[in-house]
C-alpha atoms as a PDB file:
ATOM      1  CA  UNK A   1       7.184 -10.176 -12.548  1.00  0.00           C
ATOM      2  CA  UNK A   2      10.343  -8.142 -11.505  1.00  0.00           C
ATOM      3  CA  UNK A   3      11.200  -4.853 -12.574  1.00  0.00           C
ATOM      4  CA  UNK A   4      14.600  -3.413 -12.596  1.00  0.00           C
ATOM      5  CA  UNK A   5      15.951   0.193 -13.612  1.00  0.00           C
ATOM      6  CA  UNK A   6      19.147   1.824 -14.188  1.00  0.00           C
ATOM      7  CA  UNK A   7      21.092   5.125 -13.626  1.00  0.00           C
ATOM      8  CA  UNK A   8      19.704   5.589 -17.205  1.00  0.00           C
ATOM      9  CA  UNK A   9      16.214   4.696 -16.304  1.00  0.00           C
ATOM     10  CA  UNK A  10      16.249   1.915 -19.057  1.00  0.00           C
ATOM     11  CA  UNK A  11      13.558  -0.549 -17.084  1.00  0.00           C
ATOM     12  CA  UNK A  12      14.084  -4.237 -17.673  1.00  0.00           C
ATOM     13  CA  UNK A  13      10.762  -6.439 -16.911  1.00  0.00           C
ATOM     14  CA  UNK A  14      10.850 -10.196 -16.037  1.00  0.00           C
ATOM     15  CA  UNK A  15       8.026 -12.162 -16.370  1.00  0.00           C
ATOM     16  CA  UNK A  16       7.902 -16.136 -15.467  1.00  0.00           C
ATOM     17  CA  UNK A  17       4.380 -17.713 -17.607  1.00  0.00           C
ATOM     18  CA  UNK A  18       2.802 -20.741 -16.845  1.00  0.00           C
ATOM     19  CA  UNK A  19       0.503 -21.664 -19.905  1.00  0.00           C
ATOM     20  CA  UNK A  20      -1.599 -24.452 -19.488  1.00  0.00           C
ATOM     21  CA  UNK A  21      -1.699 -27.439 -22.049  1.00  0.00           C
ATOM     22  CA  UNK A  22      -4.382 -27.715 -24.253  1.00  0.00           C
ATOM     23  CA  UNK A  23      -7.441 -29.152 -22.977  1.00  0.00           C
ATOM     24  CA  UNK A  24     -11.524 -28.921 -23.227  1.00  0.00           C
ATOM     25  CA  UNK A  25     -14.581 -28.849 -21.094  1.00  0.00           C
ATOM     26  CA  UNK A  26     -15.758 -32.112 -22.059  1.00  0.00           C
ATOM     27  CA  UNK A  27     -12.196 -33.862 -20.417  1.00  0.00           C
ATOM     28  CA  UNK A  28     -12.210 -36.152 -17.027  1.00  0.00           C
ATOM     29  CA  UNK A  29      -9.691 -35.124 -14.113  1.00  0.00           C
ATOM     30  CA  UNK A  30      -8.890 -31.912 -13.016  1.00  0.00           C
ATOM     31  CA  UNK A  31      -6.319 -30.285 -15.485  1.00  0.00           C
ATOM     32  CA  UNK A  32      -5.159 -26.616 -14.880  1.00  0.00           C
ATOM     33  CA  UNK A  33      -7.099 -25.678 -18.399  1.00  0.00           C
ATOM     34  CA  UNK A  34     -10.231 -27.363 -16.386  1.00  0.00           C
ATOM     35  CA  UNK A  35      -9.815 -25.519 -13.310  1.00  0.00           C
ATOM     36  CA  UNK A  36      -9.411 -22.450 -15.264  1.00  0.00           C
ATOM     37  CA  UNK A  37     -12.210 -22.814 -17.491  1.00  0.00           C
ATOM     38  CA  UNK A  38     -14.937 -23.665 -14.675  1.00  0.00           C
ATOM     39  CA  UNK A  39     -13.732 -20.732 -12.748  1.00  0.00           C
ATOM     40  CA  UNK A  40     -14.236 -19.077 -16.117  1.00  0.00           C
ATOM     41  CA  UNK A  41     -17.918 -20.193 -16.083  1.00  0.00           C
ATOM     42  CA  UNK A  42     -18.598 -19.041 -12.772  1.00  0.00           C
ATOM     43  CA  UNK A  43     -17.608 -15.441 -13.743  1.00  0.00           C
ATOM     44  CA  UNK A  44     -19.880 -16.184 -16.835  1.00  0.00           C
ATOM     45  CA  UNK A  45     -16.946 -15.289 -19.039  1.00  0.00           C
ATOM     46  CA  UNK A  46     -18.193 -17.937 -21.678  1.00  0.00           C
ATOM     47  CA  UNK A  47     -18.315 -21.479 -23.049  1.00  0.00           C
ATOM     48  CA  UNK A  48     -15.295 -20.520 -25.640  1.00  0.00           C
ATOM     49  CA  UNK A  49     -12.980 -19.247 -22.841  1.00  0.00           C
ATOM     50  CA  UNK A  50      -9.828 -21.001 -23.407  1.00  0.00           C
ATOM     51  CA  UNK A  51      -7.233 -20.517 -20.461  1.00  0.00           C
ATOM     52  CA  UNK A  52      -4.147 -21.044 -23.288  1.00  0.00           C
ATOM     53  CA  UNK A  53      -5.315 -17.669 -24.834  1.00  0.00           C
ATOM     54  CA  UNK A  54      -6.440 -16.123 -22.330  1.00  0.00           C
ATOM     55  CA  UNK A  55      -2.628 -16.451 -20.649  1.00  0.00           C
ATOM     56  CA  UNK A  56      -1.467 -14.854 -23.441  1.00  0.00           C
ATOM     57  CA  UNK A  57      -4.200 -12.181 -23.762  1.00  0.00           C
ATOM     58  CA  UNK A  58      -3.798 -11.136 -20.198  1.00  0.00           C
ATOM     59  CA  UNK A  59       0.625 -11.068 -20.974  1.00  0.00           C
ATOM     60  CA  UNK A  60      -0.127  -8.625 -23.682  1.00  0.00           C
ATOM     61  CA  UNK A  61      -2.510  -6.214 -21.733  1.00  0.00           C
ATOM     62  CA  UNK A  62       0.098  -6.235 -18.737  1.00  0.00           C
ATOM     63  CA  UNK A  63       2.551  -5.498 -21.704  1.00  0.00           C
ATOM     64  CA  UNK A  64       0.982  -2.783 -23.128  1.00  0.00           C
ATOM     65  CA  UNK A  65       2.103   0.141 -21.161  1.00  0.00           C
ATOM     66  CA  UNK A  66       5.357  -1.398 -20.983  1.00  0.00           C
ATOM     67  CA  UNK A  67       7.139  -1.020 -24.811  1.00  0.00           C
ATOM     68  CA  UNK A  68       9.810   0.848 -23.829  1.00  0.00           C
ATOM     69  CA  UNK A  69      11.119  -1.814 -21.040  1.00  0.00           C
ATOM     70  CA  UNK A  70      13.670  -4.169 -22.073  1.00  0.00           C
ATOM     71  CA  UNK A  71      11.422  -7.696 -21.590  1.00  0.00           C
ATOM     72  CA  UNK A  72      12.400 -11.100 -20.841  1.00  0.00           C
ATOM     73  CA  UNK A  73       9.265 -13.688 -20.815  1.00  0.00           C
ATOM     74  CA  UNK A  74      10.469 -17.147 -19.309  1.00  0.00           C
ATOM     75  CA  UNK A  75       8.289 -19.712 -18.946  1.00  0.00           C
ATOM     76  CA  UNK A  76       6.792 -23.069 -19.991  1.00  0.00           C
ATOM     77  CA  UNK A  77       4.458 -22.313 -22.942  1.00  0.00           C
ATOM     78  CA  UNK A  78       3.227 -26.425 -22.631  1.00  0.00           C
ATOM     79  CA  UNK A  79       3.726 -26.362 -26.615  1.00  0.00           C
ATOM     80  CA  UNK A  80       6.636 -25.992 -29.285  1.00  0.00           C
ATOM     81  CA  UNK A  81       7.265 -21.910 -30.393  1.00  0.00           C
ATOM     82  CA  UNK A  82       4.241 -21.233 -32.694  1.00  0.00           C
ATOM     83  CA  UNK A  83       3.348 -24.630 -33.378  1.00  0.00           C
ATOM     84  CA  UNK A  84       0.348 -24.178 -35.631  1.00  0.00           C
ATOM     85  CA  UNK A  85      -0.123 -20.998 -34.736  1.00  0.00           C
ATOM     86  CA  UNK A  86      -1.340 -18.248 -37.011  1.00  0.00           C
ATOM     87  CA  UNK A  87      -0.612 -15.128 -35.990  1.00  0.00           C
ATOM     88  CA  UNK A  88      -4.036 -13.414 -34.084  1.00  0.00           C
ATOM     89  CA  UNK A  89      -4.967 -12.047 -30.656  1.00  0.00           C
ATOM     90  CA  UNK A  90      -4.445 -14.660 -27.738  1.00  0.00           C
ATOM     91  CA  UNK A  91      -1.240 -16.394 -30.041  1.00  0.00           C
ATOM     92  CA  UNK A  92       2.220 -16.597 -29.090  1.00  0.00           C
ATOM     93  CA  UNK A  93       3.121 -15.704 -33.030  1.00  0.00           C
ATOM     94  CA  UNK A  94       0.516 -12.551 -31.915  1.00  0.00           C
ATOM     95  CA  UNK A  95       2.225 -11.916 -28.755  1.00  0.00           C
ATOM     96  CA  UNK A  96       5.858 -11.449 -30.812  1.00  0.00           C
ATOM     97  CA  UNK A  97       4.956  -9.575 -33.285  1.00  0.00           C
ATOM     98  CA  UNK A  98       3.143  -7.122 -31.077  1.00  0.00           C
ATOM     99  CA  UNK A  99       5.875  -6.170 -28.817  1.00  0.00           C
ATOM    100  CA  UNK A 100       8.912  -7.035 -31.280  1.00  0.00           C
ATOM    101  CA  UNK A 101      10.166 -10.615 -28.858  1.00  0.00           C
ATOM    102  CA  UNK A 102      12.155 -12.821 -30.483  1.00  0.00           C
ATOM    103  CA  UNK A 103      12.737 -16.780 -29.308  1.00  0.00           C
ATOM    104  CA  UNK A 104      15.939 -15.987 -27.811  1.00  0.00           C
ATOM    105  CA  UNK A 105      17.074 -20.070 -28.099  1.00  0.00           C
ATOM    106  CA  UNK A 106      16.295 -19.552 -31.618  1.00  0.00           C
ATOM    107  CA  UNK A 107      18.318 -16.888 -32.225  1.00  0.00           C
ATOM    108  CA  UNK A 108      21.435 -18.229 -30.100  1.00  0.00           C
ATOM    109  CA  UNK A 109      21.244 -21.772 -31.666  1.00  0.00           C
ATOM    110  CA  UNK A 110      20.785 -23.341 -35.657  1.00  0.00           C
ATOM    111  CA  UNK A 111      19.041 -26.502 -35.760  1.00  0.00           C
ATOM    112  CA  UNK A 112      16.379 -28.424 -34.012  1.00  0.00           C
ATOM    113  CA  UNK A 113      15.412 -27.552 -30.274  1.00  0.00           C
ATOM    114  CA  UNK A 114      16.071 -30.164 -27.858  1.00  0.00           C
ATOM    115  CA  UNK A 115      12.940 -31.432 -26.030  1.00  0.00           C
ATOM    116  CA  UNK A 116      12.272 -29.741 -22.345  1.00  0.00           C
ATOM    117  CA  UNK A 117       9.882 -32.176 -20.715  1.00  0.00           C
ATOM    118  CA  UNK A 118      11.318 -35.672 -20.664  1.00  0.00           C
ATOM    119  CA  UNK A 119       8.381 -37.465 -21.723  1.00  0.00           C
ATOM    120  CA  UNK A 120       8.126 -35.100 -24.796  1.00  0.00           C
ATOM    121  CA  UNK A 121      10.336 -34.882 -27.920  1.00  0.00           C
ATOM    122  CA  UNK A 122      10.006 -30.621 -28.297  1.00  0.00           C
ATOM    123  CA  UNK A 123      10.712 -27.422 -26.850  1.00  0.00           C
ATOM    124  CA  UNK A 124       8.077 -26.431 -24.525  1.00  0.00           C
ATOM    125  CA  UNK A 125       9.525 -24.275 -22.215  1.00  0.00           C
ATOM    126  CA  UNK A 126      10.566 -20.748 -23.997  1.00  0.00           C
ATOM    127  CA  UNK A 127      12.860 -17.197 -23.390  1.00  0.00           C
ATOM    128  CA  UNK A 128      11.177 -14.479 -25.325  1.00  0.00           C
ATOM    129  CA  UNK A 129      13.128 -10.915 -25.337  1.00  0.00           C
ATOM    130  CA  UNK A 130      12.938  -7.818 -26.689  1.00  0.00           C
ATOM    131  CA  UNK A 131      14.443  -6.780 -29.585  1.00  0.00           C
END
């Protein structure tokens, strides 16, 4: 995260997510949602942690005392803006409405998203601002 003020003292915030793909604690190999759920366990935080909400959870706690910044979120969100989402705690559809972002590719473009991994065929990576 960067923070950056002006004569003004209108602070801008920049924060770059990482949010891991979807995954479970049943699954072979050692995925970042693994990893992140075992180290869950061992802080006995709970067999229905899920690191994908909890990314988002922790965003809008370090958020909170921050609504009068001007906020840019970058990062790769490892799934398409609100794809079956409903909007509730831990969401991304949650996470906009609570501090007024908007998808700022979205707004700037009509149409379908082009695809930001190569092997996929959607937007995973997203810029979320402040309104």
């Amino acid at each position: 995260m960067t923070f950056f003020s002006s004569k003004k003292k209108k602070v801008l915030t920049i924060v770059s997510v990482y949010r891991p793909c979807a995954g479970n604690a049943d699954a072979s190999g050692g995925t970042i949602w693994k990893q992140q759920w075992a180290r869950a366990q061992k802080r006995e935080m709970g067999q229905d942690y899920d690191p994908r909400i909890a990314v988002i959870r922790d965003l809008g706690k370090f958020l909170e005392d921050k609504r009068e910044h001007d906020i840019i979120i970058g990062g790769d969100f490892n799934g398409a803006p609100m794809e079956g989402e409903v909007d509730k705690e831990g969401t991304v559809a949650w996470l906009m409405g609570e501090f007024g972002l908007l998808d700022a590719h979205a707004e700037l473009n009509e149409g379908p998203s082009p695809r930001t991994y190569r092997h996929g065929s959607r937007r995973i990576d997203q810029i979320y601002v402040s309104d």
